[in-house]
N, C-alpha and C. Protein backbone atom coordinates (compact mmCIF):
# COMPACT_ATOMS: atom_id res chain seq x y z
N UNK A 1 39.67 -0.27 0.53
CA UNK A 1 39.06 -0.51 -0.77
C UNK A 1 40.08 -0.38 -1.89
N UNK A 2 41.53 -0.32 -1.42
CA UNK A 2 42.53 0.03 -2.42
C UNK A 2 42.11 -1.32 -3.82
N UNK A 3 42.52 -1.10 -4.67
CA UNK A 3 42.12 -1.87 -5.90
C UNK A 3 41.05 -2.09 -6.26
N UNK A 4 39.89 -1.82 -5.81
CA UNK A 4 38.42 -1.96 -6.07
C UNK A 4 37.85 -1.05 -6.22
N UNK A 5 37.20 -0.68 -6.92
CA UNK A 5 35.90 0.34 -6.87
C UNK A 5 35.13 -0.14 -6.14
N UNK A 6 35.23 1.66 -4.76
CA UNK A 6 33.78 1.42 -4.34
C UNK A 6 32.84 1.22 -4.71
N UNK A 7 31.57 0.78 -4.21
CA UNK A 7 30.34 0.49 -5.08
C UNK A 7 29.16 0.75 -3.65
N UNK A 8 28.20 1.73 -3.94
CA UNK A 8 27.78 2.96 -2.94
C UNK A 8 26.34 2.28 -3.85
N UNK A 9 25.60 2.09 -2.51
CA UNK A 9 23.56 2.34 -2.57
C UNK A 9 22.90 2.30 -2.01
N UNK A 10 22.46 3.64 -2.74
CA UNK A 10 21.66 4.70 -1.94
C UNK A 10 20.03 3.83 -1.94
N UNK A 11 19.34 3.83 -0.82
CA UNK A 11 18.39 2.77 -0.57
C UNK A 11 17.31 4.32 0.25
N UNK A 12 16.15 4.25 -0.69
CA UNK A 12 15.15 5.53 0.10
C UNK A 12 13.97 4.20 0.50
N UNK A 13 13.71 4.12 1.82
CA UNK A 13 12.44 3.42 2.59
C UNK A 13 11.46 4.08 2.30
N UNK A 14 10.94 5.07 1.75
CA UNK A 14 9.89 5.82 1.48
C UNK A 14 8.72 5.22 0.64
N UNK A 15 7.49 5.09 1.10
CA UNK A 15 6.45 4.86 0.23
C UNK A 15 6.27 6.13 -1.07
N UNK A 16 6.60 7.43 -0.67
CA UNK A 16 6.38 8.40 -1.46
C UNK A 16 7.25 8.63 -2.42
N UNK A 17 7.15 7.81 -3.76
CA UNK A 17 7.83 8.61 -4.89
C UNK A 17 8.27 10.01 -4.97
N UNK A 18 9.26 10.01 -5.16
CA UNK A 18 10.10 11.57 -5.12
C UNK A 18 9.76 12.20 -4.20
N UNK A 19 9.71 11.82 -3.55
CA UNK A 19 9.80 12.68 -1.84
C UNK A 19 10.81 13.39 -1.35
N UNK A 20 10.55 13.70 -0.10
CA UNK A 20 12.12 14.58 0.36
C UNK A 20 13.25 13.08 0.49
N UNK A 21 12.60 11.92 0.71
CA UNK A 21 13.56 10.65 1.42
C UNK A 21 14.51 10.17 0.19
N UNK A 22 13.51 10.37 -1.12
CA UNK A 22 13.85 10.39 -2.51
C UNK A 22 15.29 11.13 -2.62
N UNK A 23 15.04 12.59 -2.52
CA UNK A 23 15.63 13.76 -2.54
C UNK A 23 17.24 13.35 -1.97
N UNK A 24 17.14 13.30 -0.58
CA UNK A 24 18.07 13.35 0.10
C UNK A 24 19.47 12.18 -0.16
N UNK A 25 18.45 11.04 -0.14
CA UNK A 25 18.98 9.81 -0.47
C UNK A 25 20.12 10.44 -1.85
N UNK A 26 19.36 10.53 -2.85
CA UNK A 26 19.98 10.64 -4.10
C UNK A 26 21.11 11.51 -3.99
N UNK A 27 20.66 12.82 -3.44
CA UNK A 27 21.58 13.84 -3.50
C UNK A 27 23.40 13.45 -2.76
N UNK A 28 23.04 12.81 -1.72
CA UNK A 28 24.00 11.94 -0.50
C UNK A 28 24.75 11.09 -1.24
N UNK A 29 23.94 10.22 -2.63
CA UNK A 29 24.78 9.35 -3.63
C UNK A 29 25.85 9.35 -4.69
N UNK A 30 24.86 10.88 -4.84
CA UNK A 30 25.34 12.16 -6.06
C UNK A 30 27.14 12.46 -5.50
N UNK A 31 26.53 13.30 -4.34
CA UNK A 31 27.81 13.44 -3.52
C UNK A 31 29.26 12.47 -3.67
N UNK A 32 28.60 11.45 -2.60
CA UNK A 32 29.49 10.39 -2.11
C UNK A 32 30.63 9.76 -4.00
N UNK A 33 29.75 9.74 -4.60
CA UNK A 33 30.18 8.62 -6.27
C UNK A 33 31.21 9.90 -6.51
N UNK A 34 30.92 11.60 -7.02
CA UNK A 34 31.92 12.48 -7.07
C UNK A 34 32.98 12.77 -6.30
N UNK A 35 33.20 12.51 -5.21
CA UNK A 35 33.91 12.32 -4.08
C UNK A 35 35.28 11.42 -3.90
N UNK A 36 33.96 10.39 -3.50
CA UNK A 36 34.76 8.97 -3.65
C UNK A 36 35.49 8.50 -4.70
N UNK A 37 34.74 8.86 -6.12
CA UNK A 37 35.10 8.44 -7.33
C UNK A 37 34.82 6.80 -7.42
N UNK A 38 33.26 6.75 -6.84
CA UNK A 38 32.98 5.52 -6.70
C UNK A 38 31.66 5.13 -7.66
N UNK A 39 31.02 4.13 -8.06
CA UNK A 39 30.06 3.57 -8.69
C UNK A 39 28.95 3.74 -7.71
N UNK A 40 27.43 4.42 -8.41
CA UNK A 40 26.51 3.94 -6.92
C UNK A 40 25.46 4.02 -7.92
N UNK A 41 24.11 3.53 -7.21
CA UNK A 41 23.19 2.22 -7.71
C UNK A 41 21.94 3.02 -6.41
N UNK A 42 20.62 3.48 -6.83
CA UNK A 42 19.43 4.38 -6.07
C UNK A 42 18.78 3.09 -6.22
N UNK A 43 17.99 2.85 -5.53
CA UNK A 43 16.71 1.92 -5.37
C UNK A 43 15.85 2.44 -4.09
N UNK A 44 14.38 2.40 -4.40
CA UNK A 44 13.56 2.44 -3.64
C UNK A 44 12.67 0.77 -3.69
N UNK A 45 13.08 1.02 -2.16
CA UNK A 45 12.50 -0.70 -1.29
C UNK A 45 11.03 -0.42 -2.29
N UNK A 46 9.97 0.73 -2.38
CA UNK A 46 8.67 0.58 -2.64
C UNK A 46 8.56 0.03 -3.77
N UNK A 47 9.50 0.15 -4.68
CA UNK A 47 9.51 -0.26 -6.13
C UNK A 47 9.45 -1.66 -6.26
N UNK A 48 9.69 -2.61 -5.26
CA UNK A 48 9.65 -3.90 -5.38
C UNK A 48 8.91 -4.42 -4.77
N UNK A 49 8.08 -5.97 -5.09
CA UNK A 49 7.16 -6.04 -4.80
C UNK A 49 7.67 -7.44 -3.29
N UNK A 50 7.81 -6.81 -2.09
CA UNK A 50 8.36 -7.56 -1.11
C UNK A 50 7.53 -7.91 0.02
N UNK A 51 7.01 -9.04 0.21
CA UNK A 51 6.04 -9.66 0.85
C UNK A 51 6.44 -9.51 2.26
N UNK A 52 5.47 -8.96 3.14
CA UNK A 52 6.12 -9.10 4.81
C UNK A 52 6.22 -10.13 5.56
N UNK A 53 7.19 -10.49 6.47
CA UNK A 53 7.24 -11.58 6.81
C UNK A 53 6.06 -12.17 7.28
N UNK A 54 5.95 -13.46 7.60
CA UNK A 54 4.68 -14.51 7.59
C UNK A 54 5.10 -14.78 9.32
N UNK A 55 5.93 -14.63 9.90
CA UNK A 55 6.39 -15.08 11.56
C UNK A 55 6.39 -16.64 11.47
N UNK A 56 6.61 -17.57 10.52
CA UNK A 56 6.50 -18.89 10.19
C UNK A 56 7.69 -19.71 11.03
N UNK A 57 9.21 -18.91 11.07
CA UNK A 57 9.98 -19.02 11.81
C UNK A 57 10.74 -19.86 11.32
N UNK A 58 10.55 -20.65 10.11
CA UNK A 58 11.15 -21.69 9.23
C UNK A 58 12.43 -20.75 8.43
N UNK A 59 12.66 -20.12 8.11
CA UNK A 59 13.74 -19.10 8.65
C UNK A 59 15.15 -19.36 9.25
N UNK A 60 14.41 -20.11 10.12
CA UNK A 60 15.97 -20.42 11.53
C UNK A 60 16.29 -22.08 11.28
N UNK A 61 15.47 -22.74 10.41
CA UNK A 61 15.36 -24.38 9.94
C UNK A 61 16.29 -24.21 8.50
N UNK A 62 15.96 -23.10 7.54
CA UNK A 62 16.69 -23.04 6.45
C UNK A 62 17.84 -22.27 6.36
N UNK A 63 17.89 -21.20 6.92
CA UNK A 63 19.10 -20.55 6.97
C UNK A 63 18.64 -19.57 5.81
N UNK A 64 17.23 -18.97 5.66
CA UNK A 64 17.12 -17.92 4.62
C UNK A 64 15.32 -18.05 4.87
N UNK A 65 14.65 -17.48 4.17
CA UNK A 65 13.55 -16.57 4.20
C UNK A 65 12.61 -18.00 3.98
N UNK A 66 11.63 -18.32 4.08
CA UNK A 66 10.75 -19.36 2.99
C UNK A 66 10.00 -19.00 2.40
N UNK A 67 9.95 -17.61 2.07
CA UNK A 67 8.75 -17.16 0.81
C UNK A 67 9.63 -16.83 -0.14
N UNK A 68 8.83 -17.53 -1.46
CA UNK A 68 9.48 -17.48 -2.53
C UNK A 68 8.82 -16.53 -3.15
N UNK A 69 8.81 -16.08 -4.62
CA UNK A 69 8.53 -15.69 -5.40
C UNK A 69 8.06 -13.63 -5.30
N UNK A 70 8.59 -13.56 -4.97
CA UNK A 70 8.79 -11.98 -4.70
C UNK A 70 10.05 -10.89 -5.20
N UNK A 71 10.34 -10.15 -4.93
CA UNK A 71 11.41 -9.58 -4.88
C UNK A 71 12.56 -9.23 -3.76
N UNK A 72 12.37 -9.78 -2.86
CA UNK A 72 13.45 -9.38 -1.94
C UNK A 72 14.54 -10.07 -2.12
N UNK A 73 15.10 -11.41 -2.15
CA UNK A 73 16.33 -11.74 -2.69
C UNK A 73 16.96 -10.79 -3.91
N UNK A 74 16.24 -10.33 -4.67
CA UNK A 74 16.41 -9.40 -5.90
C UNK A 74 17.44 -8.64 -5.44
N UNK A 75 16.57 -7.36 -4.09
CA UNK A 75 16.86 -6.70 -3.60
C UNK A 75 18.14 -7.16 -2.96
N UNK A 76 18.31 -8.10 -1.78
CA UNK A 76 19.06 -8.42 -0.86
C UNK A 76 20.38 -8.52 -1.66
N UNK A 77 20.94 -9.00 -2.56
CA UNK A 77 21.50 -9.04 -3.62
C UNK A 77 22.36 -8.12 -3.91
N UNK A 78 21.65 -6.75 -4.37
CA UNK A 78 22.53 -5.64 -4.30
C UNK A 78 23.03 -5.12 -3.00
N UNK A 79 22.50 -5.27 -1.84
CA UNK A 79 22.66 -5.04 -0.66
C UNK A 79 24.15 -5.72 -0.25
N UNK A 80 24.37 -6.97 -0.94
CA UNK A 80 25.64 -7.90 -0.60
C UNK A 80 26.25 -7.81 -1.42
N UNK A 81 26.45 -6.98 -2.54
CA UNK A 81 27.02 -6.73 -3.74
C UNK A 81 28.07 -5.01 -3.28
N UNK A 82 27.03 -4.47 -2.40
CA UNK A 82 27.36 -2.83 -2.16
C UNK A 82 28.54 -3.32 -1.06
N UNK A 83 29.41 -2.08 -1.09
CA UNK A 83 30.39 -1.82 -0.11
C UNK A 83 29.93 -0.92 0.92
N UNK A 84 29.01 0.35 0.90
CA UNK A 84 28.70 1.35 1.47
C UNK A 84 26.95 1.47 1.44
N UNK A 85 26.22 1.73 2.28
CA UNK A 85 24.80 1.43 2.14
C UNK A 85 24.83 3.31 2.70
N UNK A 86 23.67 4.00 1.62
CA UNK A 86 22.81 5.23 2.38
C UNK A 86 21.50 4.97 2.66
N UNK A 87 20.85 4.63 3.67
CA UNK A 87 19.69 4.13 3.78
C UNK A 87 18.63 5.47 4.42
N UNK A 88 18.04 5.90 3.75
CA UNK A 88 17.25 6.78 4.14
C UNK A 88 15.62 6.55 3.84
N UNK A 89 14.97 6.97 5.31
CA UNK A 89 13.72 6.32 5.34
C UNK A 89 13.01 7.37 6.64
N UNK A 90 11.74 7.72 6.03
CA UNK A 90 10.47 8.68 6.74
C UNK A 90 10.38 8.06 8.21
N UNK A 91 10.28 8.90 9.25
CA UNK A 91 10.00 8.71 10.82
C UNK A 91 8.19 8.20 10.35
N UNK A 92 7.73 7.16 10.39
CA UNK A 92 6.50 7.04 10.30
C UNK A 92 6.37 6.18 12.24
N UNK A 93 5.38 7.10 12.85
CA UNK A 93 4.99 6.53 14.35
C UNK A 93 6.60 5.90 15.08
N UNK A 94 7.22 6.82 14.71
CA UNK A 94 8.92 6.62 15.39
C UNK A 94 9.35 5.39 15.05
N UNK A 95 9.24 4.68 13.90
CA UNK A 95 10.07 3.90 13.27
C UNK A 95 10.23 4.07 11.58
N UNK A 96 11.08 3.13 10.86
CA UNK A 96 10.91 3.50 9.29
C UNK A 96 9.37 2.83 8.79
N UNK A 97 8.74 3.20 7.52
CA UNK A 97 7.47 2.99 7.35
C UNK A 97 7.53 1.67 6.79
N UNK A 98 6.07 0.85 6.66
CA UNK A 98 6.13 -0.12 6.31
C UNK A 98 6.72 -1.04 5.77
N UNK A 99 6.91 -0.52 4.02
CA UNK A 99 8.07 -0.68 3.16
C UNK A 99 9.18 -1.35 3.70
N UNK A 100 9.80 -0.40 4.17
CA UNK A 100 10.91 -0.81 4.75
C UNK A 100 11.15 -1.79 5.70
N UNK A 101 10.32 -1.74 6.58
CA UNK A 101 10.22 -2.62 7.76
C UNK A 101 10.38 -4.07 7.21
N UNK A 102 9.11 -4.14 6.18
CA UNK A 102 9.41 -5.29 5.70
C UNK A 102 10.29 -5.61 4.99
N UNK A 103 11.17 -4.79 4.57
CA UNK A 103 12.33 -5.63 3.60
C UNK A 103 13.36 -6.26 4.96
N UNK A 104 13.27 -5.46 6.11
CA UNK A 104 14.12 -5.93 7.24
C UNK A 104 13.95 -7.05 8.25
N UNK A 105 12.31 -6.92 8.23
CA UNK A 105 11.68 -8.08 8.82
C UNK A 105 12.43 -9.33 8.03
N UNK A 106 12.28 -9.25 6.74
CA UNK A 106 12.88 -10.65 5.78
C UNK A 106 13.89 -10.94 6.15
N UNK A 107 14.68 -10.18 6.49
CA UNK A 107 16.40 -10.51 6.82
C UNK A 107 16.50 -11.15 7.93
N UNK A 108 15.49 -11.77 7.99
CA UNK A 108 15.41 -12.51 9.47
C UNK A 108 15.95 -13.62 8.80
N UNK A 109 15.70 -14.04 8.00
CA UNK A 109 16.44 -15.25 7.17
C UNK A 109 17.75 -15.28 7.43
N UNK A 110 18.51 -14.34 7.28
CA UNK A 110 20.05 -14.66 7.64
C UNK A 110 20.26 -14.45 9.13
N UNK A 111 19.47 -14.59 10.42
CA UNK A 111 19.86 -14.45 11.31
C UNK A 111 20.82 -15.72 11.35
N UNK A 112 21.26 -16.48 11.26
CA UNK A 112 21.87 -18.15 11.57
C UNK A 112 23.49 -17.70 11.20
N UNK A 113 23.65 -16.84 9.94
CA UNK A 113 24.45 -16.10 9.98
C UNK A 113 24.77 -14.73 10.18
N UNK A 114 25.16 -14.80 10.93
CA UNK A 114 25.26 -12.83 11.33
C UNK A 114 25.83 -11.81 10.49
N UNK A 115 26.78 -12.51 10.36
CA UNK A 115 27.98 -11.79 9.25
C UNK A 115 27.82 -11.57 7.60
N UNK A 116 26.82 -11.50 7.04
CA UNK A 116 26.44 -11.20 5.67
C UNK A 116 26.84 -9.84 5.40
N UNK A 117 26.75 -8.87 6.22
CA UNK A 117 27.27 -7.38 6.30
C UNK A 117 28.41 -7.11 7.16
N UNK A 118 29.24 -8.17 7.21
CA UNK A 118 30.05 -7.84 7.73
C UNK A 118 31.87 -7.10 7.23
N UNK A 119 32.05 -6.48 6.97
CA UNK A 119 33.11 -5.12 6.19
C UNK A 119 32.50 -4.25 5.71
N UNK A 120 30.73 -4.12 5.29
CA UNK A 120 30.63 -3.23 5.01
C UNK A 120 29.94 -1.97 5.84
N UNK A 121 30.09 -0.89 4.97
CA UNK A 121 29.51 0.29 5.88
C UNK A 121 28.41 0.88 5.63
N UNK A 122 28.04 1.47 6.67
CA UNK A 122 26.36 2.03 6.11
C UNK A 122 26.11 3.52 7.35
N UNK A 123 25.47 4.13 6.28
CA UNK A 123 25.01 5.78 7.14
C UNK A 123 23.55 5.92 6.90
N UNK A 124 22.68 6.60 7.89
CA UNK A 124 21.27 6.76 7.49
C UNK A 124 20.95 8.11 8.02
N UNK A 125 19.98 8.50 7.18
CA UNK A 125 19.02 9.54 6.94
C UNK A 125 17.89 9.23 7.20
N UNK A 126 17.67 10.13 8.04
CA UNK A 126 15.92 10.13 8.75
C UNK A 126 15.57 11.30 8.40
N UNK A 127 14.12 11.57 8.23
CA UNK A 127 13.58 12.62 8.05
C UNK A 127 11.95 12.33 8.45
N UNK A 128 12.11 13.77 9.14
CA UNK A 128 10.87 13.87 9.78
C UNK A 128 10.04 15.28 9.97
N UNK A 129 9.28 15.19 10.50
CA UNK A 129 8.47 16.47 10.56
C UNK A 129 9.01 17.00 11.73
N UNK A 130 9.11 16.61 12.99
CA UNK A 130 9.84 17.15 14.05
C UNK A 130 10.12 16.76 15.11
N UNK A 131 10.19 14.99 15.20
CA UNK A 131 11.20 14.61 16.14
C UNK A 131 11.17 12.84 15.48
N UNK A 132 10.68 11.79 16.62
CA UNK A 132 10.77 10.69 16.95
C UNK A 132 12.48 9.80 16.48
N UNK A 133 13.45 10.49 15.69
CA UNK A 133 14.75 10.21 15.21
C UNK A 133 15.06 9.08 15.71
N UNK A 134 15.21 9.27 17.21
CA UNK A 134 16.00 8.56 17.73
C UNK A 134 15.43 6.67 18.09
N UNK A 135 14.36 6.53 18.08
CA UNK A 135 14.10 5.34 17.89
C UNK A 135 13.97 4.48 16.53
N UNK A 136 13.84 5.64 15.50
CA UNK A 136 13.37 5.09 14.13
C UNK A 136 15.18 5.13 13.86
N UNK A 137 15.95 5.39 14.56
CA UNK A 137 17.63 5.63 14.07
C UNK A 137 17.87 4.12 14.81
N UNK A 138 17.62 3.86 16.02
CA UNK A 138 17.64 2.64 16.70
C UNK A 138 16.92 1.55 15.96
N UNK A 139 16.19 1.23 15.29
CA UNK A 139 15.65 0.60 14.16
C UNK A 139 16.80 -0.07 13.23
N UNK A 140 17.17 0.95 12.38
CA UNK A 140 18.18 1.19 11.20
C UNK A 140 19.37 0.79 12.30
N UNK A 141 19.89 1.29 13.13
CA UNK A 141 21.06 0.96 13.45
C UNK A 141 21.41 -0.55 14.00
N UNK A 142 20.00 -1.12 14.80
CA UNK A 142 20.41 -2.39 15.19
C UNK A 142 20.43 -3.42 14.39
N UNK A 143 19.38 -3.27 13.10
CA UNK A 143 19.40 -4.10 12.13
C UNK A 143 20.93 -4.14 11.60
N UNK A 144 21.64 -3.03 10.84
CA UNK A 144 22.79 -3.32 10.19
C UNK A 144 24.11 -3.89 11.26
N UNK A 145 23.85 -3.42 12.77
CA UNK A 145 24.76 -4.10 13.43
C UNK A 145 24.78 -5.92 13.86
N UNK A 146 23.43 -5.79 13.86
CA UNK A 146 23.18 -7.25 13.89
C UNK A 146 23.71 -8.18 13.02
N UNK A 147 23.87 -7.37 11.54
CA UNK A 147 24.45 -8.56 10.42
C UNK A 147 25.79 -7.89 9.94
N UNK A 148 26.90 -7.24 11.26
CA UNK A 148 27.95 -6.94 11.11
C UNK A 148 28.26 -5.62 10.17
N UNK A 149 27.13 -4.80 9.72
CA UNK A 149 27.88 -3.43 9.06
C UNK A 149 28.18 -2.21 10.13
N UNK A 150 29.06 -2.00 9.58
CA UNK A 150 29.78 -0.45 10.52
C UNK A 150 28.95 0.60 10.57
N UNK A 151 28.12 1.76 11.73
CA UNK A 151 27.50 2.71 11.15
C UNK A 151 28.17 4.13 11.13
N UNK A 152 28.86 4.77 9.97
CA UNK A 152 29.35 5.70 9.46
C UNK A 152 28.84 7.02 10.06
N UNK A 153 27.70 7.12 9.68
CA UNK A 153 27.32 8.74 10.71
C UNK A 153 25.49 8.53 10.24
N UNK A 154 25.09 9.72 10.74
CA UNK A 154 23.60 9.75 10.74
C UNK A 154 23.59 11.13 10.24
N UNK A 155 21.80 11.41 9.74
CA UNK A 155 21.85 13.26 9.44
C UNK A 155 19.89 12.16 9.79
N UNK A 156 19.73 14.25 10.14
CA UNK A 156 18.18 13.91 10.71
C UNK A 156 17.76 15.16 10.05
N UNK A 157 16.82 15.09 9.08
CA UNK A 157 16.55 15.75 8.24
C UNK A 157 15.18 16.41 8.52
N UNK A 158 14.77 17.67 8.46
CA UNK A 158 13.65 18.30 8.74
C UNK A 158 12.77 18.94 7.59
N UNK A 159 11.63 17.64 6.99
CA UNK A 159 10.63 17.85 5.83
C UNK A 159 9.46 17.55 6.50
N UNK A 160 8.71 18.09 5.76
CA UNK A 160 7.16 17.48 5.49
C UNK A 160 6.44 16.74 4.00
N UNK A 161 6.05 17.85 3.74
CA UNK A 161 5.41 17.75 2.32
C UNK A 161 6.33 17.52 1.27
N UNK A 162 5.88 16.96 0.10
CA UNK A 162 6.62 16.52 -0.94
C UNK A 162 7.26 17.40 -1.37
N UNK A 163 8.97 17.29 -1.37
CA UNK A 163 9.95 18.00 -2.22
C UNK A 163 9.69 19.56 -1.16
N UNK A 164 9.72 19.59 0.14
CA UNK A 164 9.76 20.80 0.70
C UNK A 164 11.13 20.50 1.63
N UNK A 165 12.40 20.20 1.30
CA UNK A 165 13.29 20.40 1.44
C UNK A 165 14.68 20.86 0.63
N UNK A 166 13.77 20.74 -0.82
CA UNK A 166 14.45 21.38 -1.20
C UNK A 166 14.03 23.09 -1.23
N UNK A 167 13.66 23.51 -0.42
CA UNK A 167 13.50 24.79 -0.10
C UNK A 167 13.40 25.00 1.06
N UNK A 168 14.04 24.66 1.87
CA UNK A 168 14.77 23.85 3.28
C UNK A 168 16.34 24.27 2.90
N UNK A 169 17.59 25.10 2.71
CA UNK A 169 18.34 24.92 2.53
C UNK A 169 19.29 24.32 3.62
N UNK A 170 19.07 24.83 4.80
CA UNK A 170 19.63 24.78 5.60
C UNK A 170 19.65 22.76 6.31
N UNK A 171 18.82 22.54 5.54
CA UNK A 171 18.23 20.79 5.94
C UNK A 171 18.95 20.01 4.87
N UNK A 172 19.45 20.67 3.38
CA UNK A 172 19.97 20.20 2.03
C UNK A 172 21.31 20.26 2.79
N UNK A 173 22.21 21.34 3.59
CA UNK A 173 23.47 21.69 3.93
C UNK A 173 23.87 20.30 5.10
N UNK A 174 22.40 19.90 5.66
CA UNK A 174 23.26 18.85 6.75
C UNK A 174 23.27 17.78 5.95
N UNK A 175 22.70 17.52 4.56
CA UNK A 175 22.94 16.35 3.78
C UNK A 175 24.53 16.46 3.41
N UNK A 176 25.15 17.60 3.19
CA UNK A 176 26.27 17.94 2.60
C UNK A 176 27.18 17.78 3.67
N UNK A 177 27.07 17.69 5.06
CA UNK A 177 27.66 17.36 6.25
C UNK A 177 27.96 16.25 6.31
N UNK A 178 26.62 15.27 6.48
CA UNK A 178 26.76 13.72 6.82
C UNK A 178 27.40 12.84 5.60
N UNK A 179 27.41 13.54 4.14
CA UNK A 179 28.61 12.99 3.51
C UNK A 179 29.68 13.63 3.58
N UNK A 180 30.39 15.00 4.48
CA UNK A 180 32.01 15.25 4.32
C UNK A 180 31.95 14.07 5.63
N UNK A 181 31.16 13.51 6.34
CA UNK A 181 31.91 12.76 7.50
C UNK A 181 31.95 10.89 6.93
N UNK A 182 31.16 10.57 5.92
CA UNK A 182 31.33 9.56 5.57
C UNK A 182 32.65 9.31 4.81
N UNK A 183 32.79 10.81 3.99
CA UNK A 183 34.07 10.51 2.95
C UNK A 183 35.33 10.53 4.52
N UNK A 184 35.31 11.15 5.02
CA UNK A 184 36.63 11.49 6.18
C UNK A 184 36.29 9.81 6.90
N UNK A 185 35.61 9.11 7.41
CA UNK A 185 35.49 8.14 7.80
C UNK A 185 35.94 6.76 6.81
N UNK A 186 35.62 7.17 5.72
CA UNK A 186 36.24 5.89 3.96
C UNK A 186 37.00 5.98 3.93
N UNK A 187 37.42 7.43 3.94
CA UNK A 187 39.08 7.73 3.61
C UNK A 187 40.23 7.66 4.72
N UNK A 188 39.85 7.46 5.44
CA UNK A 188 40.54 7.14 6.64
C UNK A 188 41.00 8.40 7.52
N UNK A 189 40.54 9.68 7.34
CA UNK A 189 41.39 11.06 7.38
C UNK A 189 40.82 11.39 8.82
């Protein structure tokens, strides 16, 4: 990234405004921008109004999505704009929750090209009540490998209820983990 400013965003899948997914996300951004000494940019997928895919399949005829008038290009946008993605998103029935799903379902549009994410990097945050990680991590991970991003590290975060991690310290400390391994992984160290 020599001559460029990084440019870092933090992306919470969470239906729940200020949630722990809220929380974590941000804090991980907070981090990473002081660190790095990089630019970064929070968005929550819920905030936009992103239609789920239709299975129309016209998609693989255009080389991009065929529903118009929504927000996900909006979205997708900053996504191809970012160098570094924190994507953090709630274990809902061992995958990420709706929201999210559908902003990923859409990206079916660039399957024709693979490589839209390809140099950049991305780390995710799961959080859950007390397990399913590892498939809702398999989710998140095959999507960004599919369209060529690198995955940096993972943290699996242990919340429930709204904003009960931050009285969780010990769950705030592995947020502070999974960014010393993103910066040692950017930085090449």
């Amino acid at each position: 990234m020599e001559g460029k400013e990084l440019r870092i965003l933090g992306v919470s899948g969470s239906p729940r405004e200020g949630g722990n997914t809220d929380i974590v996300v941000k804090r991980a951004l907070e981090l990473l921008e002081e660190r790095l000494g990089a630019r970064g940019e929070f968005l929550r997928i819920a905030d936009f109004n992103i239609e789920p895919c239709r299975g129309c399949r016209e998609c693989m005829r255009l080389g991009r999505c065929a529903i118009r008038g929504d927000d996900f290009e909006k979205v997708m946008e900053r996504f191809l704009r970012a160098d570094l993605f924190v994507l953090g998103a709630p274990v809902y029935w061992l995958s990420p929750p709706g929201v999210m799903k559908n902003f990923i379902d859409r990206t079916h549009g660039y399957y024709l090209d693979r490589s839209i994410l390809r140099g950049k990097r991305a780390a995710i945050i799961s959080v859950a009540t007390e397990g399913g990680f590892e498939p809702h991590e398999e989710v998140m991970t095959s999507w960004l490998r599919v369209y060529g991003a690198e995955v940096l590290a993972k943290a699996r975060i242990l919340a429930c209820e709204k904003g009960e991690v931050l009285k969780r310290p010990g769950e705030l400390r592995k947020v502070d983990l999974f960014v010393d391994e993103i910066v040692r992984k950017v930085s090449g160290e």
